[in-house]
PDB file of N, CA and C in Angstrom:
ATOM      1  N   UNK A   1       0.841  -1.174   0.000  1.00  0.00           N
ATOM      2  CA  UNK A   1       0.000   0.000   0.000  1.00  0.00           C
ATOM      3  C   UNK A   1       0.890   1.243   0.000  1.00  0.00           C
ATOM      4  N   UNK A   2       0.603   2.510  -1.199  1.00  0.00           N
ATOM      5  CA  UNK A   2       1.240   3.415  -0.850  1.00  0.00           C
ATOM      6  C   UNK A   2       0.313   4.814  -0.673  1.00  0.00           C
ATOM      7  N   UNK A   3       0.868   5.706  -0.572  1.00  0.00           N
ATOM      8  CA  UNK A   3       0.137   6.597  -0.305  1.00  0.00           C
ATOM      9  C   UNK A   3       1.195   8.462  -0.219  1.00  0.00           C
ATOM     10  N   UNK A   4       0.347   9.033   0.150  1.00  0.00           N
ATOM     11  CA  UNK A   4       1.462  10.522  -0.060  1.00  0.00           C
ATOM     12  C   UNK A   4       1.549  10.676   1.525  1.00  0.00           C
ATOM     13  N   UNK A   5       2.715  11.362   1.599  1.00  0.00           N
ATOM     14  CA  UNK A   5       3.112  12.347   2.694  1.00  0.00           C
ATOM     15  C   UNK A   5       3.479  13.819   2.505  1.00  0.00           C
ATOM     16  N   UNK A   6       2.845  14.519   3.600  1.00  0.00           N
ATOM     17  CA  UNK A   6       2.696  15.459   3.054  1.00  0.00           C
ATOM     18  C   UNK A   6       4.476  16.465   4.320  1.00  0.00           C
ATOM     19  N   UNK A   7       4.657  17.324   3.831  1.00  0.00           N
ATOM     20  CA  UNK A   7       5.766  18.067   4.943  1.00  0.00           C
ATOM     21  C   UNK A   7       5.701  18.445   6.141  1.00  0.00           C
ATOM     22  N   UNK A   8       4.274  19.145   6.459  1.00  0.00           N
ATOM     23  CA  UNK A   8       3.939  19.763   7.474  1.00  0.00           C
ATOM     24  C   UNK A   8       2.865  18.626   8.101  1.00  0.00           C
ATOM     25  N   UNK A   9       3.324  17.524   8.966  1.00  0.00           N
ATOM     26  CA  UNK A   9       2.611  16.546   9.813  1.00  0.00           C
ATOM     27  C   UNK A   9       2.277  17.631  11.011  1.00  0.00           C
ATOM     28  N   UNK A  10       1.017  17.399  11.448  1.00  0.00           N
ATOM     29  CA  UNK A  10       0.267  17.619  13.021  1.00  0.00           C
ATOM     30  C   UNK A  10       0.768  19.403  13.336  1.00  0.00           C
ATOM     31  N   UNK A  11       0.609  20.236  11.822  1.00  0.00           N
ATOM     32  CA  UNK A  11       0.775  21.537  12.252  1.00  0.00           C
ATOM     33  C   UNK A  11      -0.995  22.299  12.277  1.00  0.00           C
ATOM     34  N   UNK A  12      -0.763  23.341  12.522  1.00  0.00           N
ATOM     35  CA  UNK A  12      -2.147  24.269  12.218  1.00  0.00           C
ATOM     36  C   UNK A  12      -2.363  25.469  11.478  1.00  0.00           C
ATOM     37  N   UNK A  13      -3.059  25.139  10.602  1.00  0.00           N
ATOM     38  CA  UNK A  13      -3.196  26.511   9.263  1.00  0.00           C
ATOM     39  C   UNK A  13      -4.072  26.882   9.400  1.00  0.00           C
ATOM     40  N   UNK A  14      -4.112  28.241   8.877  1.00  0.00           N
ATOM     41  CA  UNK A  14      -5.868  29.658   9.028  1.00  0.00           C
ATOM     42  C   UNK A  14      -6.252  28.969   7.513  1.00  0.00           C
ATOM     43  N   UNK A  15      -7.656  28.524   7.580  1.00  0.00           N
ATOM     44  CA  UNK A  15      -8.081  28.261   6.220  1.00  0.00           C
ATOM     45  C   UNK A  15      -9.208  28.982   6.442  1.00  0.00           C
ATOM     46  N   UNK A  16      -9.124  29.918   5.152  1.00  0.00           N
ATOM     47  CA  UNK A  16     -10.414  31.027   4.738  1.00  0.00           C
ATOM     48  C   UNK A  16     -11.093  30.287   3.272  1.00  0.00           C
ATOM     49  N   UNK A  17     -12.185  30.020   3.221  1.00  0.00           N
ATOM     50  CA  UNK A  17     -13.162  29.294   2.580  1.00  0.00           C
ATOM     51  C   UNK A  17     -13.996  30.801   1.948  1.00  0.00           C
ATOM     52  N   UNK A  18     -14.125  30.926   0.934  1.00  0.00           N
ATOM     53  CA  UNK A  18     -15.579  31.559   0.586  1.00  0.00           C
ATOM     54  C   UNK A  18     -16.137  31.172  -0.950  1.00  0.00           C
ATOM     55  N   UNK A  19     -17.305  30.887  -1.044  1.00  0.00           N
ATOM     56  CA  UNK A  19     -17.809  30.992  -1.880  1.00  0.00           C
ATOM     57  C   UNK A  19     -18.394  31.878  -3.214  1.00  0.00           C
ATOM     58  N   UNK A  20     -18.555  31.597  -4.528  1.00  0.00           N
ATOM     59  CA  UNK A  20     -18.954  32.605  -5.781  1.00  0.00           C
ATOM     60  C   UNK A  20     -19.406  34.368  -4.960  1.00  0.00           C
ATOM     61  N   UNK A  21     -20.520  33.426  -4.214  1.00  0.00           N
ATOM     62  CA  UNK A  21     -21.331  34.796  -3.808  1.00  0.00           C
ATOM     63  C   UNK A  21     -20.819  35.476  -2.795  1.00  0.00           C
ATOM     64  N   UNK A  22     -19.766  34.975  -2.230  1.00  0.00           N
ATOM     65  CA  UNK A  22     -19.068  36.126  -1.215  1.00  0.00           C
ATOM     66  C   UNK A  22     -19.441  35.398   0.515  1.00  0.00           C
ATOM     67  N   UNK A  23     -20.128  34.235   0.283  1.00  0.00           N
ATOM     68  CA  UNK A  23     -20.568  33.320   1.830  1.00  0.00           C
ATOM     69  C   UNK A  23     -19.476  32.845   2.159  1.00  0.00           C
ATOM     70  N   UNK A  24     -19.033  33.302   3.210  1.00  0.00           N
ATOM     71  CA  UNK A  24     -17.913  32.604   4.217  1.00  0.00           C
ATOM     72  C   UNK A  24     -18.300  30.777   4.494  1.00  0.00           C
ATOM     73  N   UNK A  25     -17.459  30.181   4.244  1.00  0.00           N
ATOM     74  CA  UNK A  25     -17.727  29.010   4.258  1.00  0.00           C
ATOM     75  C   UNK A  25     -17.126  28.156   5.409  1.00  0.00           C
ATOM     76  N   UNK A  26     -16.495  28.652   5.612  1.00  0.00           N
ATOM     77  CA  UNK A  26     -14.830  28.690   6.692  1.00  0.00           C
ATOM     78  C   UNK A  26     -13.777  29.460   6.748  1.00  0.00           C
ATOM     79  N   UNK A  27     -13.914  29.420   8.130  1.00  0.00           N
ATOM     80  CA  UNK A  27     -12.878  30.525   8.671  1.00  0.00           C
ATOM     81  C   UNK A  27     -12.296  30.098  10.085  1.00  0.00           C
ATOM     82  N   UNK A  28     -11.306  29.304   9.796  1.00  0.00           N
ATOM     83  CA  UNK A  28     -10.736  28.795  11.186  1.00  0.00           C
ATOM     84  C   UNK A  28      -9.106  27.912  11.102  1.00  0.00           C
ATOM     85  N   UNK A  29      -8.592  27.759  11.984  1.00  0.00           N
ATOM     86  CA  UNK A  29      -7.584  27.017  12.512  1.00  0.00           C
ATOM     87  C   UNK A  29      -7.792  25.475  11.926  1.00  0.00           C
ATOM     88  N   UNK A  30      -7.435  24.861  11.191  1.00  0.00           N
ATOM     89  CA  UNK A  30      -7.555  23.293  10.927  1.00  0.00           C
ATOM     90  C   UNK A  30      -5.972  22.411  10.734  1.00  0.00           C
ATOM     91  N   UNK A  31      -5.825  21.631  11.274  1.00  0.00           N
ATOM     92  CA  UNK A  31      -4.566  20.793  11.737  1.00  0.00           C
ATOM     93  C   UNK A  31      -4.475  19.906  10.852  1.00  0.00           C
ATOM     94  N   UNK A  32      -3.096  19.523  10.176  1.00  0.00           N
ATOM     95  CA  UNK A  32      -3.111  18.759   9.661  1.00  0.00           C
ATOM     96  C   UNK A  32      -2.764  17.283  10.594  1.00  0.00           C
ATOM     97  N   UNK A  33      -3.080  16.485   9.673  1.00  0.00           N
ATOM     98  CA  UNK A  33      -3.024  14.755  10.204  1.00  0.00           C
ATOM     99  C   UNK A  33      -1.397  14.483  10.329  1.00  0.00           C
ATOM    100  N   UNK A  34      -0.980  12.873  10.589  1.00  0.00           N
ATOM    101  CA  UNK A  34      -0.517  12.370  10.705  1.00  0.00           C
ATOM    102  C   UNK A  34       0.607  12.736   9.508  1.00  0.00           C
ATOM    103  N   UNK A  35      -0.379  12.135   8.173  1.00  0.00           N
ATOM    104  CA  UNK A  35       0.537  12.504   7.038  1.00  0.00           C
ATOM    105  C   UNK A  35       0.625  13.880   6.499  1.00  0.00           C
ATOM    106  N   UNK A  36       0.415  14.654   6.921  1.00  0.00           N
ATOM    107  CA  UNK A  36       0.604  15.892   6.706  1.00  0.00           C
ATOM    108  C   UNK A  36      -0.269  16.563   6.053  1.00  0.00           C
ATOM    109  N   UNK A  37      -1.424  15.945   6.046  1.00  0.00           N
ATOM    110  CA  UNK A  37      -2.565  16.405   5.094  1.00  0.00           C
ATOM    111  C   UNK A  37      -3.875  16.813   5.990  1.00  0.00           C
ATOM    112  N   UNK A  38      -5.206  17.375   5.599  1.00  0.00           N
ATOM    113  CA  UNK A  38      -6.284  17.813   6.453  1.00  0.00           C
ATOM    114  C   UNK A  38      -7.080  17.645   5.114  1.00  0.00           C
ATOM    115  N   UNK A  39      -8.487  17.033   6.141  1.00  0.00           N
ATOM    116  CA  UNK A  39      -9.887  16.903   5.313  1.00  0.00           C
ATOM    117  C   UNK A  39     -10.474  18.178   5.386  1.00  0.00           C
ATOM    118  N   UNK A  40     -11.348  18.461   4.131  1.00  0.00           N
ATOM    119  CA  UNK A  40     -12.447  19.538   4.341  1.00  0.00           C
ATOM    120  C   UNK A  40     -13.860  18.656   3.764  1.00  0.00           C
ATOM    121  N   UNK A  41     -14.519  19.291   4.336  1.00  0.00           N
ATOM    122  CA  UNK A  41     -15.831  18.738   3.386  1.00  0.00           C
ATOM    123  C   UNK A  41     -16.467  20.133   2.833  1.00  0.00           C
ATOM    124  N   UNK A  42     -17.437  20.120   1.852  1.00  0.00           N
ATOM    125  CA  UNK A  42     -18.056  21.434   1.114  1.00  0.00           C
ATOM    126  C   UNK A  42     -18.885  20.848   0.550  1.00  0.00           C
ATOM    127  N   UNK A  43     -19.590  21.991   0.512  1.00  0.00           N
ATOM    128  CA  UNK A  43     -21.003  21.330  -0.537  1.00  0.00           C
ATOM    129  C   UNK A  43     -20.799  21.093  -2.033  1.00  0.00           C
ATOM    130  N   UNK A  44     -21.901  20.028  -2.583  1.00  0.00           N
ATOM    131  CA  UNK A  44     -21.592  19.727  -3.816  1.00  0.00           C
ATOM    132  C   UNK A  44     -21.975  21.028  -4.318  1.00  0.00           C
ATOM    133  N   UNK A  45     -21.196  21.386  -6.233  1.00  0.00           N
ATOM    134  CA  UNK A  45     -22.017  21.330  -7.197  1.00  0.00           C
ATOM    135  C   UNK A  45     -21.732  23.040  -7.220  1.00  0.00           C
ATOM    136  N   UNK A  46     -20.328  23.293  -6.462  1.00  0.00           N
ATOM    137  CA  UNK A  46     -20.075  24.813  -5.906  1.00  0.00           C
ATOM    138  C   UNK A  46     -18.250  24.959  -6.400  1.00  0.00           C
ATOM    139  N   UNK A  47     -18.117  26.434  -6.802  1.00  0.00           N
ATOM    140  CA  UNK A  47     -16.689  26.869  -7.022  1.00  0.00           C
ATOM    141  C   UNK A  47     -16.351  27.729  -5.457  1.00  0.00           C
ATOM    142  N   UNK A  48     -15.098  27.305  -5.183  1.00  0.00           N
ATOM    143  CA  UNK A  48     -14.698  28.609  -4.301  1.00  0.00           C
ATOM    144  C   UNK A  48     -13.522  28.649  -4.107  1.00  0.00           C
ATOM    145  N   UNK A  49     -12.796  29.778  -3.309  1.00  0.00           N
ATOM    146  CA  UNK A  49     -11.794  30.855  -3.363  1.00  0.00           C
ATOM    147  C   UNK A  49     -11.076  30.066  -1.698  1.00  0.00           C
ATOM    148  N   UNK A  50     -10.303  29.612  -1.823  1.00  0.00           N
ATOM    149  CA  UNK A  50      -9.705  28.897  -0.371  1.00  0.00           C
ATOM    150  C   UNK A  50      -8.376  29.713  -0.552  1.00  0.00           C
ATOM    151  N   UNK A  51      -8.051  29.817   0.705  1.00  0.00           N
ATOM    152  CA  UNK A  51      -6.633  31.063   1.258  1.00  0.00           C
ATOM    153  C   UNK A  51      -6.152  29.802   2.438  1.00  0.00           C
ATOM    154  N   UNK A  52      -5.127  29.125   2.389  1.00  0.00           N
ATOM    155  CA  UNK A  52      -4.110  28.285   3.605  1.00  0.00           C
ATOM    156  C   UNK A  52      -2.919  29.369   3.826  1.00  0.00           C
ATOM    157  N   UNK A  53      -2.689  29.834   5.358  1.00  0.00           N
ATOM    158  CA  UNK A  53      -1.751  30.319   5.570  1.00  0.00           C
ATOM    159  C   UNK A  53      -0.792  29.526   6.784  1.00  0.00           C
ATOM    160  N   UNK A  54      -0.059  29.387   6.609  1.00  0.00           N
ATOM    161  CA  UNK A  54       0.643  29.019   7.418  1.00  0.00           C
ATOM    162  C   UNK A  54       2.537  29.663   8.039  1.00  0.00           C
ATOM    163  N   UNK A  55       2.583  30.444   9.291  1.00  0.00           N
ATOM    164  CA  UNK A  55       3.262  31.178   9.414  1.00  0.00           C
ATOM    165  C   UNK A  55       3.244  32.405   8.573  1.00  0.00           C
ATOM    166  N   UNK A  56       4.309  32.739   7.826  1.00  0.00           N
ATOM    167  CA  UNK A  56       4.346  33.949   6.982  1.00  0.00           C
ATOM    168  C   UNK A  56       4.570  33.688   5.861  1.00  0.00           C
ATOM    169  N   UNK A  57       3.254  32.100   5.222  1.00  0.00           N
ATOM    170  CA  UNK A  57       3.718  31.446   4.022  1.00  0.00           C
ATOM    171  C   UNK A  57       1.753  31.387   3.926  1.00  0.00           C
ATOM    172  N   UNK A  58       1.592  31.271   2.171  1.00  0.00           N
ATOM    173  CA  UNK A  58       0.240  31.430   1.850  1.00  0.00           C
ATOM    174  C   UNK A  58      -0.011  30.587   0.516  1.00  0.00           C
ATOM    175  N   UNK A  59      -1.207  30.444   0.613  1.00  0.00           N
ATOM    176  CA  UNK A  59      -1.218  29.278  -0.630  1.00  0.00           C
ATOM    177  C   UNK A  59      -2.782  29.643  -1.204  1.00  0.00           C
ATOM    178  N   UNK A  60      -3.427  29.956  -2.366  1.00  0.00           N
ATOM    179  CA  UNK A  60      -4.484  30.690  -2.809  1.00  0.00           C
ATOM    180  C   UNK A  60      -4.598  29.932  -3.868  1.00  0.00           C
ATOM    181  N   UNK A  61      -5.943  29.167  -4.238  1.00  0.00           N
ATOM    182  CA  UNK A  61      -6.557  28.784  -5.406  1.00  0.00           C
ATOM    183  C   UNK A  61      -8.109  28.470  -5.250  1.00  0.00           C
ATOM    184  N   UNK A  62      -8.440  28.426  -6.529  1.00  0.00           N
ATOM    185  CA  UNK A  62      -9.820  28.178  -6.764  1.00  0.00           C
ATOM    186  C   UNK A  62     -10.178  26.892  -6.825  1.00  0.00           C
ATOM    187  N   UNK A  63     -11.287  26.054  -5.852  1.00  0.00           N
ATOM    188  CA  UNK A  63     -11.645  25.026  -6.315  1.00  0.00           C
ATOM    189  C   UNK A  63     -12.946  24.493  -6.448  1.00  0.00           C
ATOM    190  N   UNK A  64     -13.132  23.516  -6.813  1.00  0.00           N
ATOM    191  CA  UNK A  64     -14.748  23.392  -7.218  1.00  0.00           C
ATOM    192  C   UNK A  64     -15.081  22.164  -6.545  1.00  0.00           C
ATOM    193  N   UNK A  65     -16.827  21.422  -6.709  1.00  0.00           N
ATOM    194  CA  UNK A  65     -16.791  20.392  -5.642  1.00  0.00           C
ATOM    195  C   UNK A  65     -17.803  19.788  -6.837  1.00  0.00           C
ATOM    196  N   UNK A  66     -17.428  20.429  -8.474  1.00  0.00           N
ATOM    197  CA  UNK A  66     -18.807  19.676  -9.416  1.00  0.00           C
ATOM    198  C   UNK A  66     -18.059  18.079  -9.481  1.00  0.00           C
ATOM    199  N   UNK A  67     -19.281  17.257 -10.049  1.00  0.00           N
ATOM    200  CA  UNK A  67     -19.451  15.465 -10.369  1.00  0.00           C
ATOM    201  C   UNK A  67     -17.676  15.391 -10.478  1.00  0.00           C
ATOM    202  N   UNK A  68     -17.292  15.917 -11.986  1.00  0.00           N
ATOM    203  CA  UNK A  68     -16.241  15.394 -12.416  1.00  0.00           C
ATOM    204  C   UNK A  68     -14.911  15.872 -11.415  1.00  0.00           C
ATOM    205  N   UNK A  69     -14.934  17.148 -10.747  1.00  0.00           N
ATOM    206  CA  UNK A  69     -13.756  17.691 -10.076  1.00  0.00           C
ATOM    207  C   UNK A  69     -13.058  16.650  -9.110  1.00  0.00           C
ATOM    208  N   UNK A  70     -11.706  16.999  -8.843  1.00  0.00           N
ATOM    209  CA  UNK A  70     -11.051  16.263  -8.168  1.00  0.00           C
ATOM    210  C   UNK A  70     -11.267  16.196  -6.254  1.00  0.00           C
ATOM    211  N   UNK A  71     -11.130  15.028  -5.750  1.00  0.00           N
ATOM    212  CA  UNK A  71     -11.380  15.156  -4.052  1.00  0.00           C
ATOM    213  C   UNK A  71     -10.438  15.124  -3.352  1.00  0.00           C
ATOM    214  N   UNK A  72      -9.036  14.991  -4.329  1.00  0.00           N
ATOM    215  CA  UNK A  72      -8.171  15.023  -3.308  1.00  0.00           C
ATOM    216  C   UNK A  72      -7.329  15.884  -4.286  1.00  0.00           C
ATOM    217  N   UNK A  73      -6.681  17.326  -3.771  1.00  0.00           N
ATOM    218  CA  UNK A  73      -6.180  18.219  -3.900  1.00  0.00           C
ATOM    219  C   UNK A  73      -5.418  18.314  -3.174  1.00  0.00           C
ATOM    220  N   UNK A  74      -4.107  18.333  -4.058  1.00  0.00           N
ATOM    221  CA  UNK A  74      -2.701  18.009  -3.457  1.00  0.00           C
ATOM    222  C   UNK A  74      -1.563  19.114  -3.884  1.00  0.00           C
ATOM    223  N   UNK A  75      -2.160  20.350  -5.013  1.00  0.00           N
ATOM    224  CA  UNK A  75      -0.783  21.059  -5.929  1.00  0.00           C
ATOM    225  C   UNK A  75      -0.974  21.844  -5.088  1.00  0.00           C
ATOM    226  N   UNK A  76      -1.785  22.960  -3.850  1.00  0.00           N
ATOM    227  CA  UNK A  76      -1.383  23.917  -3.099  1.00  0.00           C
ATOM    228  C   UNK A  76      -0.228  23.367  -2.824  1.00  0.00           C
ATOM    229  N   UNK A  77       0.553  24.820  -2.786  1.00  0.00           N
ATOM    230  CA  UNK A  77       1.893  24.792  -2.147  1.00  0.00           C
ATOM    231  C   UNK A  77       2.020  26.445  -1.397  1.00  0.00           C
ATOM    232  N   UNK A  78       3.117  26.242  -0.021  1.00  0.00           N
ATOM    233  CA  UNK A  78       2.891  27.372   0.149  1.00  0.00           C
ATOM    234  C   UNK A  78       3.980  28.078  -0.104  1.00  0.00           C
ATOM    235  N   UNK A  79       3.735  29.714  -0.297  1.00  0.00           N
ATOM    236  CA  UNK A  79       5.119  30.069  -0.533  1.00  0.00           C
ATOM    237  C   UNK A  79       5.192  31.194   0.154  1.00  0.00           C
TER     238      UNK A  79
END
């Protein structure tokens, strides 16, 4: 069995969530796991604007939650 690891195991990032229309979706402190990664859940069938900061490092893209889009989002990077 393999799987990814991610750099930053069992740290805590500000994740700002908002949606098309400007709805805050999230706005909080979320930790990553073991492997260095963190779940979100979101509603289907929606685009939005996610901000990860971590220390004085930031990571900004758009993502979506339609049928075909991807569930595991892995190219944020922070810089």
């Amino acid at each position: 069995m393999t799987g990814c690891q991610g750099e930053l195991v069992d740290k805590e990032f500000d994740v700002y969530i908002e949606d098309t229309e400007g709805n805050v979706i999230l706005d909080e402190k979320v930790k990553s796991q073991s492997n260095g990664f963190f779940d979100l859940w979101l509603p289907r069938d929606k685009t939005y604007q996610i901000t990860i900061k971590y220390d004085d490092q930031v990571s900004e893209s758009e993502i979506s939650t339609f049928k075909d889009d991807r569930t595991c989002i892995t190219t944020m990077q922070l810089t």
